[in-house]
Protein backbone atom coordinates (compact mmCIF):
# COMPACT_ATOMS: atom_id res chain seq x y z
CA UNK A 1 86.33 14.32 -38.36
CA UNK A 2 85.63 11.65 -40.05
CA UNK A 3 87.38 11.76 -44.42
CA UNK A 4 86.53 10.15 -47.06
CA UNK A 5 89.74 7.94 -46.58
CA UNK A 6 87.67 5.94 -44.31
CA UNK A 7 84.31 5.91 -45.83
CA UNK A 8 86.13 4.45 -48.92
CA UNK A 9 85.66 0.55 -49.03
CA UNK A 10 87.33 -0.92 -51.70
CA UNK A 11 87.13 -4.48 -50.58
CA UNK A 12 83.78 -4.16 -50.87
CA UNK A 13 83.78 -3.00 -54.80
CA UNK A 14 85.74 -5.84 -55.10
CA UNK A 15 83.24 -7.89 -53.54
CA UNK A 16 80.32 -6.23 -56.24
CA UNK A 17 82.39 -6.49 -58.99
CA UNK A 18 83.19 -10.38 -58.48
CA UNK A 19 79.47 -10.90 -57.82
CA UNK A 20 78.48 -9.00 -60.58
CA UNK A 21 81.08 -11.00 -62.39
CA UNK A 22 79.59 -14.68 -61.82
CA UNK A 23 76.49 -13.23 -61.82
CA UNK A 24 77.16 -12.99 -65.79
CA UNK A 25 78.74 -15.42 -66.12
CA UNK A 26 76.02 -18.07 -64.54
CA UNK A 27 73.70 -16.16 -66.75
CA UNK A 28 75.73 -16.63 -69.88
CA UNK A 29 76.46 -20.23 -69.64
CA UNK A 30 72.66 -20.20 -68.88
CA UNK A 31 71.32 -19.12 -71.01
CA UNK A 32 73.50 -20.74 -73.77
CA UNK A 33 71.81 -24.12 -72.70
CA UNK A 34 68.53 -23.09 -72.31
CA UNK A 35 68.97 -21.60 -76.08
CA UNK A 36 70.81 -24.71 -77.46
CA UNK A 37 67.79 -26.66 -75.90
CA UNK A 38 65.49 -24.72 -77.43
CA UNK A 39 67.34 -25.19 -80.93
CA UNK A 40 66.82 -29.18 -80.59
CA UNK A 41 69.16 -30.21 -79.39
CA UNK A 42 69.04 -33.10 -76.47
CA UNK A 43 71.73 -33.07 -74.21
CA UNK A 44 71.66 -33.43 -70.54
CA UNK A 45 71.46 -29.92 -68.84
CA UNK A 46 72.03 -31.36 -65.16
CA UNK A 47 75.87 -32.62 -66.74
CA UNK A 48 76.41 -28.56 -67.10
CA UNK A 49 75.00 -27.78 -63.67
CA UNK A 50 78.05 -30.31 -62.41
CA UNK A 51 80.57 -27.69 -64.18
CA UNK A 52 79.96 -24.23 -62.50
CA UNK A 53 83.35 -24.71 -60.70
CA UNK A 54 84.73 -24.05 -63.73
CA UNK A 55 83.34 -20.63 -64.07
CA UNK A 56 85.89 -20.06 -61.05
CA UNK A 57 88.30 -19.58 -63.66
CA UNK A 58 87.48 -16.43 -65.14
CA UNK A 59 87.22 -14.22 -62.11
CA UNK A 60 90.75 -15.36 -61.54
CA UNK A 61 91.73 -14.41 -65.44
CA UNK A 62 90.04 -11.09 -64.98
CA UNK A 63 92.22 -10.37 -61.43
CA UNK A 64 95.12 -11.47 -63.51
CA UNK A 65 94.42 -8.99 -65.64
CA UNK A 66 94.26 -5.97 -63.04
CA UNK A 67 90.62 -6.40 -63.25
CA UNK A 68 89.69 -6.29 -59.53
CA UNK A 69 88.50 -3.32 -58.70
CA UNK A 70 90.31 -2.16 -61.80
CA UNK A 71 90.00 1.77 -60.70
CA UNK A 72 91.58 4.41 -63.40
CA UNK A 73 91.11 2.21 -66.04
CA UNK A 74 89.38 3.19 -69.07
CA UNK A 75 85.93 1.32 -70.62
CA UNK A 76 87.68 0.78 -73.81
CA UNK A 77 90.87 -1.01 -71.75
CA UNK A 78 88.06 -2.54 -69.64
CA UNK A 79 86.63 -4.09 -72.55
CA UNK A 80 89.93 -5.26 -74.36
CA UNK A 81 90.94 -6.98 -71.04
CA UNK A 82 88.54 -8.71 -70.52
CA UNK A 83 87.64 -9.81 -74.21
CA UNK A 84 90.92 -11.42 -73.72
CA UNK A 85 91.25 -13.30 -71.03
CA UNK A 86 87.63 -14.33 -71.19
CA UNK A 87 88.96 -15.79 -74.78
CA UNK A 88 91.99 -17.13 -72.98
CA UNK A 89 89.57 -19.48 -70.40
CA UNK A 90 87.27 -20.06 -73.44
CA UNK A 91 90.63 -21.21 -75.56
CA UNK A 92 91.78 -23.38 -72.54
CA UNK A 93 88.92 -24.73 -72.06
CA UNK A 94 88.51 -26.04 -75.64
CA UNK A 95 92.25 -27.18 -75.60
CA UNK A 96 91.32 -29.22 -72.35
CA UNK A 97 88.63 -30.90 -74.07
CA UNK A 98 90.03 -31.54 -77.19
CA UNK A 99 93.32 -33.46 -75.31
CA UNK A 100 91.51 -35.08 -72.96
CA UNK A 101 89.42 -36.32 -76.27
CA UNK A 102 85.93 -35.97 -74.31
CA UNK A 103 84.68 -33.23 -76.98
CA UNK A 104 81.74 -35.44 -77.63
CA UNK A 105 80.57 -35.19 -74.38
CA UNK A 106 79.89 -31.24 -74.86
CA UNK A 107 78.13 -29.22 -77.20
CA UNK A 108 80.06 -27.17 -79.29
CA UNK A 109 76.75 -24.84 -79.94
CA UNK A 110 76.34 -24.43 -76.27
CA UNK A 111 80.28 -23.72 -76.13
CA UNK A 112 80.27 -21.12 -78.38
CA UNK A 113 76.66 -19.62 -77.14
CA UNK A 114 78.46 -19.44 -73.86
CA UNK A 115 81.25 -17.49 -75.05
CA UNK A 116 79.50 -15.24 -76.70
CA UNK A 117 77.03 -14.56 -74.05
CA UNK A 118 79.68 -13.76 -71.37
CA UNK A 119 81.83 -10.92 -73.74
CA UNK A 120 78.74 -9.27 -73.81
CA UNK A 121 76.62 -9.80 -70.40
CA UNK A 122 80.05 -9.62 -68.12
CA UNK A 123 80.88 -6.01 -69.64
CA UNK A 124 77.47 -4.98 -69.42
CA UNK A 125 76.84 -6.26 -65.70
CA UNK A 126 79.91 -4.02 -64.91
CA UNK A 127 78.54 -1.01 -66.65
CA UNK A 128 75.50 -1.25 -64.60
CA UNK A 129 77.13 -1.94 -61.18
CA UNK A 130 79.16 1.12 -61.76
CA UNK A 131 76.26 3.07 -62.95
CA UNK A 132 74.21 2.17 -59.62
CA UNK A 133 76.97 2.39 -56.92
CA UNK A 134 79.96 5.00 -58.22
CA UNK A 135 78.34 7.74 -56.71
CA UNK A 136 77.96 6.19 -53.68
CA UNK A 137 80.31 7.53 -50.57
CA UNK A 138 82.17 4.49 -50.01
CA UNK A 139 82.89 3.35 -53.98
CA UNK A 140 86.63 3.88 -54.68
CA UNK A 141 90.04 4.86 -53.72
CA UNK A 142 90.91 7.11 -51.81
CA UNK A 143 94.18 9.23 -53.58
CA UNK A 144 96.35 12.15 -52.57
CA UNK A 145 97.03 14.25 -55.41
CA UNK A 146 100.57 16.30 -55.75
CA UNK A 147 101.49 19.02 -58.38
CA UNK A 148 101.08 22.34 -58.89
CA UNK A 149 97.49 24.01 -57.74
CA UNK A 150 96.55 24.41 -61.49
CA UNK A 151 96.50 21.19 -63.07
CA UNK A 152 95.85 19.19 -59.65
CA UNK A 153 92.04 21.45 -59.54
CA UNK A 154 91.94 20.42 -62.79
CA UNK A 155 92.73 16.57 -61.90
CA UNK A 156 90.38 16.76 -59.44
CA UNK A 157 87.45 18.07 -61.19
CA UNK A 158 87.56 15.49 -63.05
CA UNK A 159 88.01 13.03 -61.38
CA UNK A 160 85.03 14.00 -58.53
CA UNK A 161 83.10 14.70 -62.25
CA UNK A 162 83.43 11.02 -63.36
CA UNK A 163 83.01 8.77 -60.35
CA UNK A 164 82.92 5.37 -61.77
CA UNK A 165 87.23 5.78 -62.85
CA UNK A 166 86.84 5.37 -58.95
CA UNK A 167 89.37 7.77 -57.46
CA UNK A 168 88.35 9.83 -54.87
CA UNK A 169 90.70 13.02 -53.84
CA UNK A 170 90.92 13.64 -50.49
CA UNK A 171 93.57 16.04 -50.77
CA UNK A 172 95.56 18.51 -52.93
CA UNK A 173 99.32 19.14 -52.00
CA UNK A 174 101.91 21.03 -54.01
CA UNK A 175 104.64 19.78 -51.52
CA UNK A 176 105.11 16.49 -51.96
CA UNK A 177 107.13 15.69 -48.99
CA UNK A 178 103.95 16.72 -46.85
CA UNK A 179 101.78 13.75 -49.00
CA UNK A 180 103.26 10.56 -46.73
CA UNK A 181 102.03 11.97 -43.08
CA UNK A 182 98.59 12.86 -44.79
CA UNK A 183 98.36 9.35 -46.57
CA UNK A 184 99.70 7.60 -43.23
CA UNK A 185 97.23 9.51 -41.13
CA UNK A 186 94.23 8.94 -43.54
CA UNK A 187 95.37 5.43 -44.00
CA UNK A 188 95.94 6.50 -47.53
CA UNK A 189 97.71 4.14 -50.12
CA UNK A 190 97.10 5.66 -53.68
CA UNK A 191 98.83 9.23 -54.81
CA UNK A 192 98.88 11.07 -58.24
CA UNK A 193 101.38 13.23 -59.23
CA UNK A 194 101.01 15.64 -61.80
CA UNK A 195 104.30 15.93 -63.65
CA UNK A 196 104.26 18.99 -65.75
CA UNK A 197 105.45 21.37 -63.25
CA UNK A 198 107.45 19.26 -60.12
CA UNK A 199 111.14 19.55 -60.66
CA UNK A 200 113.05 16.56 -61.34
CA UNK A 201 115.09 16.63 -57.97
CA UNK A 202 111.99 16.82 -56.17
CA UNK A 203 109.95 13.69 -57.70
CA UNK A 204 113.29 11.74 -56.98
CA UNK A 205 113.15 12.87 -53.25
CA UNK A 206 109.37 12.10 -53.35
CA UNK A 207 109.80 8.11 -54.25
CA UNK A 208 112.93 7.51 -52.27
CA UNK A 209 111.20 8.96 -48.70
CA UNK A 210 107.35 7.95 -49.51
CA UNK A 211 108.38 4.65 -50.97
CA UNK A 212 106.40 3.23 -47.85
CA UNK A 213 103.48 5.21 -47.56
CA UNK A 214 101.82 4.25 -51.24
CA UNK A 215 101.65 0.92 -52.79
CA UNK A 216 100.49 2.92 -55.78
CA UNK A 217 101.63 5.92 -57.68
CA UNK A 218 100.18 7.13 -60.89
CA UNK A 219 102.87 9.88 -62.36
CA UNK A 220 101.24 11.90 -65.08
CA UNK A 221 103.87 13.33 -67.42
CA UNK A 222 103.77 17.02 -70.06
CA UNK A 223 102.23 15.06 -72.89
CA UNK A 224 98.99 17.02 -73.63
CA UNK A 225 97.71 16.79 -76.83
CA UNK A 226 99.35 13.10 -77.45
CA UNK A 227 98.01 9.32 -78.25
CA UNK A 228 97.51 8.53 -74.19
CA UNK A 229 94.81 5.82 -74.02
CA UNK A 230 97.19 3.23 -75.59
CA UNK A 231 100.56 4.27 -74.76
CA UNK A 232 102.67 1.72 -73.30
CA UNK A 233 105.73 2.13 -71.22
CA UNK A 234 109.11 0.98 -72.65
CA UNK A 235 112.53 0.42 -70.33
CA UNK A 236 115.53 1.60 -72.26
CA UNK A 237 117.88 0.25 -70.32
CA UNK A 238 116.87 2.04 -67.44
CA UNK A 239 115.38 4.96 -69.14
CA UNK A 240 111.87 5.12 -69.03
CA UNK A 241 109.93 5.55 -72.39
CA UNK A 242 106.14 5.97 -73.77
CA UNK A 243 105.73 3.91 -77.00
CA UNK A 244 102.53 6.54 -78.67
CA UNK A 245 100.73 5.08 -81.46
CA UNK A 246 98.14 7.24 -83.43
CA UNK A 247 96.59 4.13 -84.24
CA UNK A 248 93.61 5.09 -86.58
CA UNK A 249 96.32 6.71 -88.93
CA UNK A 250 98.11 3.38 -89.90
CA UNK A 251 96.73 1.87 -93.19
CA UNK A 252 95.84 -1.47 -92.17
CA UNK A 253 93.79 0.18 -89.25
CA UNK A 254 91.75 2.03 -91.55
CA UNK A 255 90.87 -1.31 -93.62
CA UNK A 256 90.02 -3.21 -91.02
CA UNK A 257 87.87 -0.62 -89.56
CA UNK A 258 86.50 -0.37 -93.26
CA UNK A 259 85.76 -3.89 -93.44
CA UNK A 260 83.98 -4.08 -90.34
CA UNK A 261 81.83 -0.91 -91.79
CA UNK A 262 80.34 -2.95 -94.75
CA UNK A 263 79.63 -6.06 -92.60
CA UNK A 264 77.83 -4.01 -90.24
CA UNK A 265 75.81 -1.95 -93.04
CA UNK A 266 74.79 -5.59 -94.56
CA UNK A 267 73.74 -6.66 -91.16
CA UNK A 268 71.89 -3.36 -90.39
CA UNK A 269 70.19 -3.06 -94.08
CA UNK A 270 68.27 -6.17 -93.25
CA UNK A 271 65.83 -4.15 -90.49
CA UNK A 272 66.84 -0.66 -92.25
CA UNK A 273 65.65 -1.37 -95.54
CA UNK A 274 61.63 -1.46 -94.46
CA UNK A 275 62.20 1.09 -91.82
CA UNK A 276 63.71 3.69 -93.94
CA UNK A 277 60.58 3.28 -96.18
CA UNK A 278 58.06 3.59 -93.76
CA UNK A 279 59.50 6.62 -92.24
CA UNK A 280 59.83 8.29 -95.67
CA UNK A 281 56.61 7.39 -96.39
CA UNK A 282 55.49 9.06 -92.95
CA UNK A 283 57.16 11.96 -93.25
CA UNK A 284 55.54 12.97 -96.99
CA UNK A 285 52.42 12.16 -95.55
CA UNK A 286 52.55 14.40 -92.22
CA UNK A 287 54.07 17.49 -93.78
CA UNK A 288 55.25 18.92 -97.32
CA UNK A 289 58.79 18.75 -98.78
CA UNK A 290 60.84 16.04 -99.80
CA UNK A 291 61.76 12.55 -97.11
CA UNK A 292 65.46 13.73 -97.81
CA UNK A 293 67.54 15.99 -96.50
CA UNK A 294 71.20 16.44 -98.11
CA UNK A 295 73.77 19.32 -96.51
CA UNK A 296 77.37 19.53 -97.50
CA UNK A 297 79.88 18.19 -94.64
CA UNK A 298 83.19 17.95 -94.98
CA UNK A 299 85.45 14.80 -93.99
CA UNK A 300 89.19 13.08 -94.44
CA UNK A 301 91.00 15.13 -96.26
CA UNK A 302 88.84 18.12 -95.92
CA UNK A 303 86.73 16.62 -99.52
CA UNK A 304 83.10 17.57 -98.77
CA UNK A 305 80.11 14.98 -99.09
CA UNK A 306 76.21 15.46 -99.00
CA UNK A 307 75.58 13.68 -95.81
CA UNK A 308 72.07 12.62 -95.90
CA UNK A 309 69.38 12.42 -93.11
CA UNK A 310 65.35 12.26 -92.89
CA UNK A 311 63.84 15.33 -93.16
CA UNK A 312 62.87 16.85 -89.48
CA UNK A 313 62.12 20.17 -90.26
CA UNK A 314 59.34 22.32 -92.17
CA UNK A 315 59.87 24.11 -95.08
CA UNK A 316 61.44 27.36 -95.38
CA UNK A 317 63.26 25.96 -92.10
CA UNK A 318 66.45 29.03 -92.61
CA UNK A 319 63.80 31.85 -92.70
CA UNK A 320 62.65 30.39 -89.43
CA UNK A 321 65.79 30.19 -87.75
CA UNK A 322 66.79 33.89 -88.62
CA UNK A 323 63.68 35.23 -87.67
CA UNK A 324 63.87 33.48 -84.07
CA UNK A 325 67.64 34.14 -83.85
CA UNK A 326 66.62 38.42 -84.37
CA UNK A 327 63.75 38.28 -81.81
CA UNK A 328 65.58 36.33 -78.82
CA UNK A 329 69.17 36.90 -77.81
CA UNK A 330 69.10 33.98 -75.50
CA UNK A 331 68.41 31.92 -78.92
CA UNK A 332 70.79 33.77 -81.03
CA UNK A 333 73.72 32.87 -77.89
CA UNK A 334 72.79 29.51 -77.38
CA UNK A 335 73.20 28.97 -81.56
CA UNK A 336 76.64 31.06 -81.04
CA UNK A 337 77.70 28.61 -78.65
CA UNK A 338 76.93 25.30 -80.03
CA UNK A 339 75.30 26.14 -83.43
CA UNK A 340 72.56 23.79 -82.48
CA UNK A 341 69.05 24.90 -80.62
CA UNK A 342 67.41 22.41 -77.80
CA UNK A 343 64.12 23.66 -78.50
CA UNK A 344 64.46 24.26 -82.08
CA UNK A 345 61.04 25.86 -83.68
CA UNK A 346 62.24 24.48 -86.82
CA UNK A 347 61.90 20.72 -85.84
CA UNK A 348 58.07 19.57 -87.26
CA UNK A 349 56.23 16.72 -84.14
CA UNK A 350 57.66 13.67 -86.91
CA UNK A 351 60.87 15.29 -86.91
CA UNK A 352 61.16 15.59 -82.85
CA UNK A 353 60.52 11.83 -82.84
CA UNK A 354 63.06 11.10 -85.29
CA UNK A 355 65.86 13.29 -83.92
CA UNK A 356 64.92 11.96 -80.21
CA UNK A 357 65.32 8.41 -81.35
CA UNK A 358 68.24 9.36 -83.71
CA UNK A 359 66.61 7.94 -86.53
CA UNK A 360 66.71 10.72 -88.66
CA UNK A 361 69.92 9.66 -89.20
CA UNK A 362 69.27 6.04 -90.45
CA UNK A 363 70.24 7.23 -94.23
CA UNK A 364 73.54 8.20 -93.62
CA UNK A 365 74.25 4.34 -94.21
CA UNK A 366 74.52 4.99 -97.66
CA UNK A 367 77.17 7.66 -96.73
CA UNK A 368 78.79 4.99 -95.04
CA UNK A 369 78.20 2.38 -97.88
CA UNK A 370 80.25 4.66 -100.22
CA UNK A 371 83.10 5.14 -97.78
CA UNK A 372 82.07 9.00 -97.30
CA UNK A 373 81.31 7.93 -93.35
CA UNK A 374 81.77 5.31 -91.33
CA UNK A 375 79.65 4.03 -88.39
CA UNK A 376 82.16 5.59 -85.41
CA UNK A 377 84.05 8.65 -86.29
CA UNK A 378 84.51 12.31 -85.45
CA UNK A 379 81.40 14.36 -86.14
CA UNK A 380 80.85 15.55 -89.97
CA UNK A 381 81.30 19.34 -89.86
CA UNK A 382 79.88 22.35 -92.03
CA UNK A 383 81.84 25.01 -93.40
CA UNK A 384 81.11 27.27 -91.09
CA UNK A 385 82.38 24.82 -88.08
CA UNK A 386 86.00 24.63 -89.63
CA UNK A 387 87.03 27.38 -88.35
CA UNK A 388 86.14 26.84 -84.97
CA UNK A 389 88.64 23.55 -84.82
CA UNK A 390 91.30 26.01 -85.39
CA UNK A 391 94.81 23.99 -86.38
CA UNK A 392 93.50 20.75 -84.81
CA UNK A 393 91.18 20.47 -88.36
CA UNK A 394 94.25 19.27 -89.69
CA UNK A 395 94.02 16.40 -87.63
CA UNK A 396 90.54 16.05 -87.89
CA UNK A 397 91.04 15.52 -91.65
CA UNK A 398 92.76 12.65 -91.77
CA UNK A 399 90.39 10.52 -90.76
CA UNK A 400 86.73 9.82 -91.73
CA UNK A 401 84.13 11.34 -89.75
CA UNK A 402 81.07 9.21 -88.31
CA UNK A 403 77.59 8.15 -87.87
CA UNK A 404 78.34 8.36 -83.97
CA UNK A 405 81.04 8.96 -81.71
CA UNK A 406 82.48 10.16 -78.19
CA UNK A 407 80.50 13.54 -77.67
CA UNK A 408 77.25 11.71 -79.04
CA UNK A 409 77.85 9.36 -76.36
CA UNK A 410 79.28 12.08 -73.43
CA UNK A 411 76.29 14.59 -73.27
CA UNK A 412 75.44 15.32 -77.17
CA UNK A 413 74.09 18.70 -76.70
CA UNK A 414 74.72 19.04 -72.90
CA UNK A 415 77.83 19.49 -74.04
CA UNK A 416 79.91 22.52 -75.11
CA UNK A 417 81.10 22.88 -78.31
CA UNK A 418 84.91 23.18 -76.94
CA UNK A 419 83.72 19.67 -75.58
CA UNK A 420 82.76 18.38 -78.76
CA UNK A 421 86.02 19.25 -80.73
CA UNK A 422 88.07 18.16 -77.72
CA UNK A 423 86.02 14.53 -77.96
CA UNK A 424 86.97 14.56 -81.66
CA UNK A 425 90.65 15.04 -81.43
CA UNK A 426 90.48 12.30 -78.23
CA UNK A 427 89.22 9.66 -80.80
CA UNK A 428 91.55 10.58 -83.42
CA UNK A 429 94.24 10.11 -81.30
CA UNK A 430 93.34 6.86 -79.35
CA UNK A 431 91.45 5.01 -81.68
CA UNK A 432 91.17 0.94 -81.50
CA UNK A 433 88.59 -1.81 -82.34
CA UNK A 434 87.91 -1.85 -78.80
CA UNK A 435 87.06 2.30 -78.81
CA UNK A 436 84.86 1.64 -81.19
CA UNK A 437 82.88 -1.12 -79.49
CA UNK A 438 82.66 0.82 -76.29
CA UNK A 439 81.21 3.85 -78.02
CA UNK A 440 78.59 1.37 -80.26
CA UNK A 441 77.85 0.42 -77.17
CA UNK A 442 76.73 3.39 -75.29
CA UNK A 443 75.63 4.24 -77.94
CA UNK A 444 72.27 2.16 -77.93
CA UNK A 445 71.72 3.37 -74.21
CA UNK A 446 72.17 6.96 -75.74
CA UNK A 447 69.74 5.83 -78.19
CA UNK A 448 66.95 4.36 -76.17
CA UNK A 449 67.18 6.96 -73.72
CA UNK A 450 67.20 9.76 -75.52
CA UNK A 451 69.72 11.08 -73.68
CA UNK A 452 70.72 14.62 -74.73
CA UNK A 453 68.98 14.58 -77.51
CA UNK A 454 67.12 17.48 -79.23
């Protein structure tokens, strides 16, 4: 019988992921002369065809950094790894230059072009090789997982549910003793084991006999409900400890996240400004009723706002809703559930458009402008949603909630509404710079696919 052990090739993800590597990063340093050129500049392009070798270098940053194949890692760690140590080449490379006192032999334009073009093309060639092959048979490791039946069902859901982390159960012990002859028949290297409920006795059996069978263990401990994205291990003199950070609720966090807000609504008002106008201006001309829709939300600190969107619906949209809501129970359940509506009779043809493209949301930048919102947050809630975060609103309150975030970007409304909350308190808990960027980013796929949107 033939297991997924040895379907698995992860040499050959390797292999992609390197490709897909210098395939960005020839296409970076590409097209950073062929833009320079185009600027004015005269330079001689076949003196940069005699450097690729030194595009060598960053493949061998990124495996420095655990990059290759770089399986379990999150997108956000993904990103902030190799931001870095693309930086780090970048940095060297300038030093080099600058001691060797050849800088005028190189443009600094096409320098800095270059660098810019491969933070963004190498993360975004990765995204799209894991996109195409993660489902694939043979993308991954394989890994044993060990713990009690309950939470190791639940590990393995998710990970068969999200592919591209790249883990691939092939079995589920609650014996760990039994895990080595599996992993040395199945040619197994990887195992998980779930923590919460394996005595202590037990684990310290499990590494001193299995030592040899797995190059790699992953030991998840009983911290639900904690920081876990950046949490960094600590050696106290032989104890083992988690350093947690709630990052997003340190003060100098919030301003630079603030700061980055108002550069980004300057930068955005320049193609908002006429766009806004032109959809108002379409929307009083296709149906009656104001451009402007205001409804209370409520964000840090529980203070509510009028959040403000384009119109998408007719008027007398809450007579609507209650009279669908009485005449179909399917309606009135899927509203229960998720207090939003798919196919939502309310929504006029301009409106559709708009909510599809999620441009109805374009004037919540004044919300943002005025510190109310700010471009990646929890979702603003209604009163009648408060409730249903139970005693995690008092976490969601502390921070500010906005324009987009993690559930916009997981499913919108595919998901459940016990999805969305649980999305929420995930952000508030693991928030960086490089969380945000990752979710901006998906977010313009979201966008321009109109995925899950209503």
């Amino acid at each position: 019988m033939r297991s997924e052990a040895s379907i698995a090739r992860p040499r050959t993800c390797i292999a992609i992921l390197l490709l897909a590597d210098f395939a960005a990063l020839c296409a970076g340093a590409a097209l950073s002369v062929l833009i320079w050129r185009q600027v004015g500049i005269n330079f001689s392009t076949e003196f940069y065809v005699r450097l690729w070798p030194v595009l060598l270098l960053f493949p061998a940053a990124y495996a420095a950094s655990g990059l290759y194949p770089g399986f379990g890692r999150n997108p956000a760690d993904e990103l902030r790894k190799l931001s870095v140590a693309t930086s780090m080449v970048y940095g060297a490379l300038a030093v080099t230059i600058f001691l060797l006192k050849d800088a005028a032999t190189y443009s600094r334009g096409t320098f800095l072009l270059a660098w810019g073009d491969t933070l963004i093309l190498v993360p975004l060639l990765r995204s799209v090789v894991r996109s195409v092959f993660s489902r694939k048979p043979w993308w991954g490791n394989p890994v044993v997982i060990v713990g009690a039946r309950r939470v190791t069902m639940e590990l393995a859901a998710t990970l068969e549910s999200q592919p591209s982390l790249g883990f691939k159960p092939v079995a589920i012990l609650e014996e760990p003793r039994l895990a080595a002859s599996i992993a040395r028949d199945r040619g197994i290297r990887h195992v998980i084991l779930a923590m919460p409920e394996i005595p202590r006795e037990t684990l310290r059996v499990f590494f001193e006999e299995c030592s040899d069978a797995f190059a790699d263990v992953i030991v998840i401990p009983d911290l639900a409900g904690f920081s876990s994205l950046w949490a960094e291990p600590r050696d106290l003199r032989g104890t083992l400890g988690l350093e947690i950070q709630q990052k997003l609720l340190i003060p100098r966090a919030r301003a630079l996240k603030r700061v980055i807000d108002l550069l980004l609504v300057v930068i955005f008002s320049i193609v908002a400004l006429p766009l806004i106008i032109a959809i108002a201006a379409l929307i009083k001309l296709t149906s009656p009723g104001p451009a402007f829709f205001g409804q209370r939300r409520y964000g840090r600190r529980g203070e509510p706002f009028m959040a403000w969107k384009f119109r998408s619906m007719a008027a007398g949209a809450s007579q609507v809703l209650e009279k669908c809501l009485a005449a179909d129970p399917a309606l009135r359940e899927e509203w229960r559930r998720s207090h939003k509506l798919r196919n939502d009779p309310r929504v006029t043809r301009i409106g559709r458009f708009l909510r599809r493209t999620s441009l109805d949301e374009l004037p919540q930048l004044w919300n943002i402008l005025r510190g109310q919102m700010t471009f990646v947050g929890p979702r603003p809630i209604v009163a009648e949603e408060i409730a249903r975060y139970g005693e995690n609103y008092s976490l969601y309150k502390k921070v500010t909630p906005g324009l987009t975030g993690l559930w916009q970007v997981s499913g919108r409304n595919n998901t459940s509404y016990e999805q969305r909350v649980n999305f929420d308190l995930y952000y508030v808990r693991n928030w960086s710079l490089w969380l945000d960027l990752h979710v901006l980013a998906r977010t313009v796929k979201v966008v321009v696919l109109g995925d899950g949107a209503c």
